[in-house]
C-alpha atoms as a PDB file:
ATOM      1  CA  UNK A   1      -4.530  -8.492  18.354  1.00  0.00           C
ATOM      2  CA  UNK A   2      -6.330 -10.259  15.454  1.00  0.00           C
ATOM      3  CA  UNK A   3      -6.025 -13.175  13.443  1.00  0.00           C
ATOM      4  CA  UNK A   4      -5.642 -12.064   9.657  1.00  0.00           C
ATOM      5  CA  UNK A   5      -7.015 -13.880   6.382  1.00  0.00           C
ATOM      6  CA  UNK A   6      -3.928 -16.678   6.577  1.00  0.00           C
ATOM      7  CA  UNK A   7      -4.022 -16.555  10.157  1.00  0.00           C
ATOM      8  CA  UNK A   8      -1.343 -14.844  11.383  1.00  0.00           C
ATOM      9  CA  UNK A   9      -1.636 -13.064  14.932  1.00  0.00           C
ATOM     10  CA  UNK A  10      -1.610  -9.274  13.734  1.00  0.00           C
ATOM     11  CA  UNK A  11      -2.062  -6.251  15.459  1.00  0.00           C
ATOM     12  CA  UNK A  12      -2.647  -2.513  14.560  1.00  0.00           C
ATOM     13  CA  UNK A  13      -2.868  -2.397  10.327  1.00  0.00           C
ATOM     14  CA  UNK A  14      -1.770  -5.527   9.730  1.00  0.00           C
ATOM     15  CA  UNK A  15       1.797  -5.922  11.841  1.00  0.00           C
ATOM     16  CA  UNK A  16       2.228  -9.712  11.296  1.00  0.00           C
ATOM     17  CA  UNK A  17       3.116 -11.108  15.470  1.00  0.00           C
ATOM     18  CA  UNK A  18       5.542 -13.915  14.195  1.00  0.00           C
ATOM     19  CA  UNK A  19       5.237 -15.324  17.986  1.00  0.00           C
ATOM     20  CA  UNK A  20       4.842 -14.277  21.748  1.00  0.00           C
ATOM     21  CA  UNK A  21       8.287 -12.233  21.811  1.00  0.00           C
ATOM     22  CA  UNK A  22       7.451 -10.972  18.806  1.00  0.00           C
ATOM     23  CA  UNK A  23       4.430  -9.670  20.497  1.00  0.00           C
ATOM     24  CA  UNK A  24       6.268  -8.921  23.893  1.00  0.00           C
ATOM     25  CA  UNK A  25       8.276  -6.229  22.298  1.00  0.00           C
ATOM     26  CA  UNK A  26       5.675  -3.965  21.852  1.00  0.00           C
ATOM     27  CA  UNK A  27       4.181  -1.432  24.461  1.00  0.00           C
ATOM     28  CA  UNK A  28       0.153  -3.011  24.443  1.00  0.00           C
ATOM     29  CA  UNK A  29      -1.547  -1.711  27.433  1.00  0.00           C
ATOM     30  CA  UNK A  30      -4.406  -3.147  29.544  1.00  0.00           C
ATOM     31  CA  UNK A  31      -6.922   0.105  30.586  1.00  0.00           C
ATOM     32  CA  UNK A  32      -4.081   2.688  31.278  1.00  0.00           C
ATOM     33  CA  UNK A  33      -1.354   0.672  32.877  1.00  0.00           C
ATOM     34  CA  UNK A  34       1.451  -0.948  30.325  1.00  0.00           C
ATOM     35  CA  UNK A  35       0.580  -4.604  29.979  1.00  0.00           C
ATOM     36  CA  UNK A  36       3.235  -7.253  31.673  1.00  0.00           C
ATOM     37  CA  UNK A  37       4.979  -9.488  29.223  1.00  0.00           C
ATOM     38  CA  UNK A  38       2.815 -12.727  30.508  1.00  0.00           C
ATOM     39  CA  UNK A  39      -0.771 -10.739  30.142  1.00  0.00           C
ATOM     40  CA  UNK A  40       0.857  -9.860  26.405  1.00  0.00           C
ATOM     41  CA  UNK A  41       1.856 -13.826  26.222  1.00  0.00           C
ATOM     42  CA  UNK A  42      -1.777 -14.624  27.207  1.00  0.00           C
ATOM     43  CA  UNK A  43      -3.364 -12.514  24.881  1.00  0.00           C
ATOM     44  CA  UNK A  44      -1.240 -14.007  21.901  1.00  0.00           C
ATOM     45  CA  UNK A  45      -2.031 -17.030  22.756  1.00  0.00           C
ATOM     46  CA  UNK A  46      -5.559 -16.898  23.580  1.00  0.00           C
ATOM     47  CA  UNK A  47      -5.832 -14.884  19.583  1.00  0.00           C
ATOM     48  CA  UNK A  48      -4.437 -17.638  18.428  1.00  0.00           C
ATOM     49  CA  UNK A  49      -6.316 -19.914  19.301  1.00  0.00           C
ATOM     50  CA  UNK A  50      -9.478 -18.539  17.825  1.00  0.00           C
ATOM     51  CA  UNK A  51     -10.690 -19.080  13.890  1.00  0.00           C
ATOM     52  CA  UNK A  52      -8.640 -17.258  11.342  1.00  0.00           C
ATOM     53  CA  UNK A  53      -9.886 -14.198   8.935  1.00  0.00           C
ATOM     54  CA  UNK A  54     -12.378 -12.375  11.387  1.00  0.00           C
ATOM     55  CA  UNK A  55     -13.354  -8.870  11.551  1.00  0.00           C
ATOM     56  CA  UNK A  56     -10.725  -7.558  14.264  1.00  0.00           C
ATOM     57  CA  UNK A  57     -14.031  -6.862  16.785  1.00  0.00           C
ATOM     58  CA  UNK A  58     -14.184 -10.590  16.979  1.00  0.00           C
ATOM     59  CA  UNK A  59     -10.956 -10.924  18.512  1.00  0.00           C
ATOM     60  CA  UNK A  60     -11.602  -8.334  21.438  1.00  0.00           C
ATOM     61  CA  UNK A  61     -12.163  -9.457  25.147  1.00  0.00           C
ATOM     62  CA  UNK A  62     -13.382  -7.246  28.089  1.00  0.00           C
ATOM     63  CA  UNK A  63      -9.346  -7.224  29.197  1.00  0.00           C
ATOM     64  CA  UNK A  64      -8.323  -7.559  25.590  1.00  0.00           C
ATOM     65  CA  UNK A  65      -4.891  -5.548  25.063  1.00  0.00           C
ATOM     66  CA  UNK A  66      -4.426  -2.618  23.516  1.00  0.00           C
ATOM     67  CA  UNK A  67      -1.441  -1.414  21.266  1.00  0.00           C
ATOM     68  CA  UNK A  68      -1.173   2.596  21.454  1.00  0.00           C
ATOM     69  CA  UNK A  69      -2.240   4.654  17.849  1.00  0.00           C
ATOM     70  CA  UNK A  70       1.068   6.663  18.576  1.00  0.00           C
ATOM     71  CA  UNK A  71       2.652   3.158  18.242  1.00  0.00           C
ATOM     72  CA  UNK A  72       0.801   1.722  15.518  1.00  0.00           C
ATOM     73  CA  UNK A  73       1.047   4.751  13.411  1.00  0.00           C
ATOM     74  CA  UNK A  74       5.343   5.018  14.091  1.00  0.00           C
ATOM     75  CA  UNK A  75       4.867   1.174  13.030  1.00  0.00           C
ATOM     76  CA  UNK A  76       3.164   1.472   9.870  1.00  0.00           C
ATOM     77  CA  UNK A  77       5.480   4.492   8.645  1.00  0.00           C
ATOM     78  CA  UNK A  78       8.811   2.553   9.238  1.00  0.00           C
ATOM     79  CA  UNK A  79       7.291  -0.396   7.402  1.00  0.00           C
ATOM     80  CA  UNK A  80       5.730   2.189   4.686  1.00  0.00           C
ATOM     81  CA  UNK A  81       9.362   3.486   4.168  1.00  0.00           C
ATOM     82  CA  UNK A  82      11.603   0.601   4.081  1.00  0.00           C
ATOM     83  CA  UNK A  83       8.947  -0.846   1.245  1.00  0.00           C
ATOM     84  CA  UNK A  84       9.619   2.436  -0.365  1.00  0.00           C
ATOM     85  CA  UNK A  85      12.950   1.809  -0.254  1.00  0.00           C
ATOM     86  CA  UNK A  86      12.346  -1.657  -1.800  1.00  0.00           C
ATOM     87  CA  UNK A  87      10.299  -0.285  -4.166  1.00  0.00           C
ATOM     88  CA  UNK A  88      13.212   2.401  -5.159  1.00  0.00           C
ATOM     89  CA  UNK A  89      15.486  -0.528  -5.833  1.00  0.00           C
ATOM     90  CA  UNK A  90      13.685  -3.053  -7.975  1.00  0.00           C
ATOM     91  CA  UNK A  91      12.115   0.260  -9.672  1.00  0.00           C
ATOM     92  CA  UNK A  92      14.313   3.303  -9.997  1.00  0.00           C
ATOM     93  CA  UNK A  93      12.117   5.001 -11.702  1.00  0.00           C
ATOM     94  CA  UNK A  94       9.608   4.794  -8.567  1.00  0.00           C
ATOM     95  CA  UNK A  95       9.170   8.592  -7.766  1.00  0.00           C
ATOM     96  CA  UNK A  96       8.599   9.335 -11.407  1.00  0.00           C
ATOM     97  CA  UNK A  97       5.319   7.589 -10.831  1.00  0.00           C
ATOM     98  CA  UNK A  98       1.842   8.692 -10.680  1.00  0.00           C
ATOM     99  CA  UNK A  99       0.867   8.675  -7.017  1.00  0.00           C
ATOM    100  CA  UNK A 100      -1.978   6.447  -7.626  1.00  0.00           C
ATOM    101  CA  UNK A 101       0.628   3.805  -8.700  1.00  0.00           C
ATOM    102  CA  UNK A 102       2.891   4.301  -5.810  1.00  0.00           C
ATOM    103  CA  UNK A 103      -0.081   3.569  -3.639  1.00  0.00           C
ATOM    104  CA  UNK A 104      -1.179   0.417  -5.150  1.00  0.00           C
ATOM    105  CA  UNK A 105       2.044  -0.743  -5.510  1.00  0.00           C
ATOM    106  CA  UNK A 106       2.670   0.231  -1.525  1.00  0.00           C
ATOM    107  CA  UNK A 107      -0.592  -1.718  -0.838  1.00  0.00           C
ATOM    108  CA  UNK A 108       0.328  -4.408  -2.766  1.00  0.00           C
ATOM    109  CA  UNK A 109       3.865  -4.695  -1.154  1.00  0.00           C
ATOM    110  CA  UNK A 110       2.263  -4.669   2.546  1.00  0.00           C
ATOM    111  CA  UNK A 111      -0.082  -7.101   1.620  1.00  0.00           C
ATOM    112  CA  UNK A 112       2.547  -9.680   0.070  1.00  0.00           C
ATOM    113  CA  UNK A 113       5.843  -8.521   1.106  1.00  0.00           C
ATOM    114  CA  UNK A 114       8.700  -6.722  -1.785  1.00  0.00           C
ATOM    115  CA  UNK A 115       9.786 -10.348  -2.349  1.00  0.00           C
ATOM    116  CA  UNK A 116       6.777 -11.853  -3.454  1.00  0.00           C
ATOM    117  CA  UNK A 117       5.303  -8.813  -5.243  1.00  0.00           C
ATOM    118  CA  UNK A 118       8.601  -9.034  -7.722  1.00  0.00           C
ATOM    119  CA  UNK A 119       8.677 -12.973  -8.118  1.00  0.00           C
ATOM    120  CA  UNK A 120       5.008 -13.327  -7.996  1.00  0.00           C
ATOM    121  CA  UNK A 121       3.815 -10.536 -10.739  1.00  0.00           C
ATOM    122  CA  UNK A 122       5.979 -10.477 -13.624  1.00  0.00           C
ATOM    123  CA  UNK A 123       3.622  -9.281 -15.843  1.00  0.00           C
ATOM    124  CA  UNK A 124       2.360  -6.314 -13.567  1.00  0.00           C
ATOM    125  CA  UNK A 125       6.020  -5.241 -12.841  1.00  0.00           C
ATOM    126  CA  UNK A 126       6.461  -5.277 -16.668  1.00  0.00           C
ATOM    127  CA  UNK A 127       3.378  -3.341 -16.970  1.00  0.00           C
ATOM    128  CA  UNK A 128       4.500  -0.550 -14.492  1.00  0.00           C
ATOM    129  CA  UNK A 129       8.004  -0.401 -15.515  1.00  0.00           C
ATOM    130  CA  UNK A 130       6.962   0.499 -19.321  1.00  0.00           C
ATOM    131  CA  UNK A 131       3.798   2.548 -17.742  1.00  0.00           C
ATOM    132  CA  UNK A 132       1.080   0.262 -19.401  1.00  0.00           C
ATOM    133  CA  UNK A 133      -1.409   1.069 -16.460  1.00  0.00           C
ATOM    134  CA  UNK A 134      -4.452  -0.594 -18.121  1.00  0.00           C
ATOM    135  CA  UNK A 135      -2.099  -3.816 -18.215  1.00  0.00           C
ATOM    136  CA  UNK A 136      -0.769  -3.447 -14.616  1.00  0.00           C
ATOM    137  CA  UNK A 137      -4.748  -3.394 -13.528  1.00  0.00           C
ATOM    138  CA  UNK A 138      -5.793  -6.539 -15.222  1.00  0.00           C
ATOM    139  CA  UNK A 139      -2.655  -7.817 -13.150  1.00  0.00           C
ATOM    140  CA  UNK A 140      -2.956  -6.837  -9.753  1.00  0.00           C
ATOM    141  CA  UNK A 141      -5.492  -9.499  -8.379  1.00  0.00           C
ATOM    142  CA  UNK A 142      -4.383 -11.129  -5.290  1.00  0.00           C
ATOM    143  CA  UNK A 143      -5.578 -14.185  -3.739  1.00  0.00           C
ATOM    144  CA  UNK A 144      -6.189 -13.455   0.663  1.00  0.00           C
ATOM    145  CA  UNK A 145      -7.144  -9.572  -0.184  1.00  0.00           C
ATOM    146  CA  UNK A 146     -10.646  -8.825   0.317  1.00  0.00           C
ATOM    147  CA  UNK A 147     -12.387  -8.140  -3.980  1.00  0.00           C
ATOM    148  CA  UNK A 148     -12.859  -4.493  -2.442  1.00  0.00           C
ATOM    149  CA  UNK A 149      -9.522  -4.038  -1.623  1.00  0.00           C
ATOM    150  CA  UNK A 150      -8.535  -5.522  -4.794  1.00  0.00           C
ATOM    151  CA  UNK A 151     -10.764  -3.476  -6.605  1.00  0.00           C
ATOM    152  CA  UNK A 152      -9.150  -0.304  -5.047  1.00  0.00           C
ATOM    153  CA  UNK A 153      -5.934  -1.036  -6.128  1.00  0.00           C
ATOM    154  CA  UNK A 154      -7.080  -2.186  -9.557  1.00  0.00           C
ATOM    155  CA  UNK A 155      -8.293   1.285  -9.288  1.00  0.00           C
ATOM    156  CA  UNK A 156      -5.567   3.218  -8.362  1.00  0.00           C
ATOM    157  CA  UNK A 157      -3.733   2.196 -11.705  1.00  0.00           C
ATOM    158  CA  UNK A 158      -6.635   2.494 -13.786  1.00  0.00           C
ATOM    159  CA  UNK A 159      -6.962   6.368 -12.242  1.00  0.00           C
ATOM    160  CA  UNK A 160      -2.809   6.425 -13.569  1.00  0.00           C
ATOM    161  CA  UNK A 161      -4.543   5.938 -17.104  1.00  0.00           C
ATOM    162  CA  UNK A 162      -6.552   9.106 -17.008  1.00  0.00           C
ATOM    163  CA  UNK A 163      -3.913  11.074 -14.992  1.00  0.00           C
ATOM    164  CA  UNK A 164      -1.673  10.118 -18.246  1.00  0.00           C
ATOM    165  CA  UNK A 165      -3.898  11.147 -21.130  1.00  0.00           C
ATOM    166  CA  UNK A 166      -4.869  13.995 -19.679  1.00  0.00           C
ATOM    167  CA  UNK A 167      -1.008  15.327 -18.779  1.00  0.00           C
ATOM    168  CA  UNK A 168      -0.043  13.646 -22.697  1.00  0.00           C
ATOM    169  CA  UNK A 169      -3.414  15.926 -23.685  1.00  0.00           C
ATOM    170  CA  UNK A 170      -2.445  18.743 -21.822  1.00  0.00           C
ATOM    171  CA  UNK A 171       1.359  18.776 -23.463  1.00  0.00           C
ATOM    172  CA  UNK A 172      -0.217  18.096 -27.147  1.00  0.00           C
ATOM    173  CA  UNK A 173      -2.697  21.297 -26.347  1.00  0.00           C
ATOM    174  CA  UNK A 174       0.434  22.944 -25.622  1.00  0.00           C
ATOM    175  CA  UNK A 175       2.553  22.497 -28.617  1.00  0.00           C
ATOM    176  CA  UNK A 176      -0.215  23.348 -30.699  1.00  0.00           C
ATOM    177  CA  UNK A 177      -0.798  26.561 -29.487  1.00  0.00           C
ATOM    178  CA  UNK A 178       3.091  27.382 -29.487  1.00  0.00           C
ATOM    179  CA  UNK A 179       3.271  26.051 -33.253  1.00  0.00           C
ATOM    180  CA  UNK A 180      -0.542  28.688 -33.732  1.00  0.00           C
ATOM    181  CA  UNK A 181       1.533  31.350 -32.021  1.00  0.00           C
ATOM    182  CA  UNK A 182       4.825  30.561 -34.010  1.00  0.00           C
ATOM    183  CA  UNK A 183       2.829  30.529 -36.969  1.00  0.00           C
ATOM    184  CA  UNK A 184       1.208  34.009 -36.493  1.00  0.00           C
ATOM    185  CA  UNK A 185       4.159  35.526 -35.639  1.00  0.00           C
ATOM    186  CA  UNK A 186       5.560  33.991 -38.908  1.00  0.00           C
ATOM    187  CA  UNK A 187       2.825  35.369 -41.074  1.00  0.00           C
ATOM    188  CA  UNK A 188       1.128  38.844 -39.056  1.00  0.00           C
ATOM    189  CA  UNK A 189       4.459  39.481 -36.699  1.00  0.00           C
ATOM    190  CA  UNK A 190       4.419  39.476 -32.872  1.00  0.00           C
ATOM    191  CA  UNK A 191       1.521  40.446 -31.487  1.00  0.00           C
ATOM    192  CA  UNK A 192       1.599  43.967 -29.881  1.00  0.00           C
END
């Protein structure tokens, strides 16, 4: 368990611990032995109490708790999907998307939640949902996220601008060549 940048207890990649049940109803471990629902009480607690926005390290004890990958990883795809989901509904065009956009916009959905994203980012939603990609980068800064991780998602829809000139250059190329080709067949015949 950590402590993230607005001080929520958190565990695994960023599973927000709204209390000690919260906490309780996962299987953490302590060594190889499940942990008991007062050691997992403890350790909230005790997490708790310590100063907010630390690297996790800082957190760990010698009899610190542990929360199994299996776990964390069958976490972080449930929450991955419903904000998929979430994502589908505000923006049914969502799987038309460049993946670079889907993952910025998933970042920026686990970071602040589908509500927030939508109330709090007009103008980026506007700039996805007409694909203005250069737009939805100048509006993706969040306040809390580290400027690295801000940067990578400013990133990820800047890389959507490249991925769409080069598909728009890629269909131009390929309407010229069909109008050459129609052209040549026009004038010399089909080639043989």
């Amino acid at each position: 368990m950590y402590r993230d940048t607005v001080g929520k207890v958190t565990v695994g990649v960023g599973l927000m611990l709204s209390d000690t049940k919260a906490a309780e109803s996962l299987p953490f471990v302590l060594g190889s032995r499940p942990a008991t629902p007062q050691e997992i009480a403890a350790e909230y607690t005790r997490v708790d109490s310590l100063p907010q926005a630390r690297a996790s390290a800082f957190y760990k004890s010698p009899n610190s708790l542990e929360l199994p990958q299996q776990t964390i990883d069958a976490k972080l795809t449930t929450v991955l999907e419903t904000f998929e989901t979430d994502l589908r509904t505000h923006l049914p065009h969502y799987d038309t998307l460049p993946d670079a956009v889907k993952l910025a916009l998933l970042d920026m959905t686990y970071n602040l939640g589908p509500a927030a994203l939508f109330k709090d980012f007009p103008h980026l939603i506007a700039a996805v949902e007409s694909g203005s990609w250069a737009q939805a980068a100048a509006c993706c800064m969040r306040r809390g996220p580290s400027a690295a991780r801000n940067n990578w998602t400013r990133e990820q829809f800047l890389s959507a601008v490249v991925t769409t000139i080069k598909a728009e250059a890629d269909t131009l190329s390929k309407r010229i060549w069909l109008a050459i080709r129609q052209t040549w067949n026009a004038l010399f015949g089909p080639r043989q």
